[in-house]
Protein backbone atom coordinates (compact mmCIF):
# COMPACT_ATOMS: atom_id res chain seq x y z
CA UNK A 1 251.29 -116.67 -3.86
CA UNK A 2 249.52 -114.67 -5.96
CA UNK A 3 245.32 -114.25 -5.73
CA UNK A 4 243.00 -115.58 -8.46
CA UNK A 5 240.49 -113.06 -9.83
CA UNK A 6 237.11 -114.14 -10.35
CA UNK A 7 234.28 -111.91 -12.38
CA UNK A 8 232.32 -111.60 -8.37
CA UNK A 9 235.34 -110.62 -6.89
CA UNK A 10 236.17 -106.40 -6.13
CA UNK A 11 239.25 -106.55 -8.38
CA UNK A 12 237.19 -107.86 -11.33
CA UNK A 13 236.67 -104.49 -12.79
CA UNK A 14 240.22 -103.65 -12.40
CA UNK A 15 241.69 -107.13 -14.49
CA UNK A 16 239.19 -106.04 -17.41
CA UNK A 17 240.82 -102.47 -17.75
CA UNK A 18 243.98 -104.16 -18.01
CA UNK A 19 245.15 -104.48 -21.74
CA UNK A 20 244.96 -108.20 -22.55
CA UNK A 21 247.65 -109.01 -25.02
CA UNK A 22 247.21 -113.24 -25.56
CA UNK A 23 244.59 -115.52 -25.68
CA UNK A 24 244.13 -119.17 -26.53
CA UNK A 25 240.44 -120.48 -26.89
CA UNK A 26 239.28 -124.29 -27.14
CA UNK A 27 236.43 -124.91 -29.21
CA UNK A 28 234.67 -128.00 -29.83
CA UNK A 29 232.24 -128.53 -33.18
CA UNK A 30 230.98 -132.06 -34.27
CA UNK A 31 234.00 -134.05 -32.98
CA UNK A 32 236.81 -131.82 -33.50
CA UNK A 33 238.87 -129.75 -31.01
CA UNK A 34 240.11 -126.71 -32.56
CA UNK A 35 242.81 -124.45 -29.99
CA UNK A 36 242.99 -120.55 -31.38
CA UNK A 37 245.22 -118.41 -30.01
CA UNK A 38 245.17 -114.50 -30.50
CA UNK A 39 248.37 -112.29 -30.67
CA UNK A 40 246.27 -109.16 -29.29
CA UNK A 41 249.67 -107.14 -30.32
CA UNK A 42 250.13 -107.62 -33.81
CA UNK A 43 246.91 -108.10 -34.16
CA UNK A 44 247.53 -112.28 -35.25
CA UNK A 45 245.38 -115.47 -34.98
CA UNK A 46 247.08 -118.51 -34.92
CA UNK A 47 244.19 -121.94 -35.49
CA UNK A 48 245.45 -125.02 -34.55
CA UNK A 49 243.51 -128.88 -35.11
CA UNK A 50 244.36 -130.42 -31.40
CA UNK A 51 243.32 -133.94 -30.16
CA UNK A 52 240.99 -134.82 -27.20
CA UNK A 53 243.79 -136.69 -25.33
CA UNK A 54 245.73 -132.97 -25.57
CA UNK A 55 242.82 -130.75 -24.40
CA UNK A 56 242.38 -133.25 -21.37
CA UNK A 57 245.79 -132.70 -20.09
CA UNK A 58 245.18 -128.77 -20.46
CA UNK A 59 244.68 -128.39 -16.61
CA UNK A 60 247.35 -130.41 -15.72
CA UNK A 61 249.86 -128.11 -17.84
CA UNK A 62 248.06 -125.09 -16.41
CA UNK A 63 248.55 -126.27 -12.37
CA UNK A 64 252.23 -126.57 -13.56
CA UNK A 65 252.65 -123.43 -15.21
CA UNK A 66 250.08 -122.05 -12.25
CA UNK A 67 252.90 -123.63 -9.19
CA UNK A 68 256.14 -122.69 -11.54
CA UNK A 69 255.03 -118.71 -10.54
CA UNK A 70 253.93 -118.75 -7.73
């Protein structure tokens, strides 16, 4: 099983020199739950409208995807 990496942890400095190509962000402004995700390799943002019910089953999907590679 592979170790989590917190920002405390010793191998914190070593994740952040690592190139980070993806990353999805939730944001949530007056109501509205907007999911962006950034293509760090061709340099693309993809900004997606999502609904409350989806961002509340976010850690569900995650502990799947989380116990599919481990």
């Amino acid at each position: 099983m592979e170790k989590s990496v917190t920002e405390d942890s010793p191998d914190a400095a070593e994740t952040t020199a690592a190139e980070v190509m993806y990353s999805a962000e939730v944001h949530h402004s007056n109501g509205t739950y907007t999911l962006t995700i950034t293509n760090r390799l061709r340099d693309e943002v993809e900004v997606y409208e999502v609904p409350k019910k989806a961002v509340e089953k976010l850690p569900f999907y995650l502990g799947m995807l989380k116990k599919k590679l481990s």
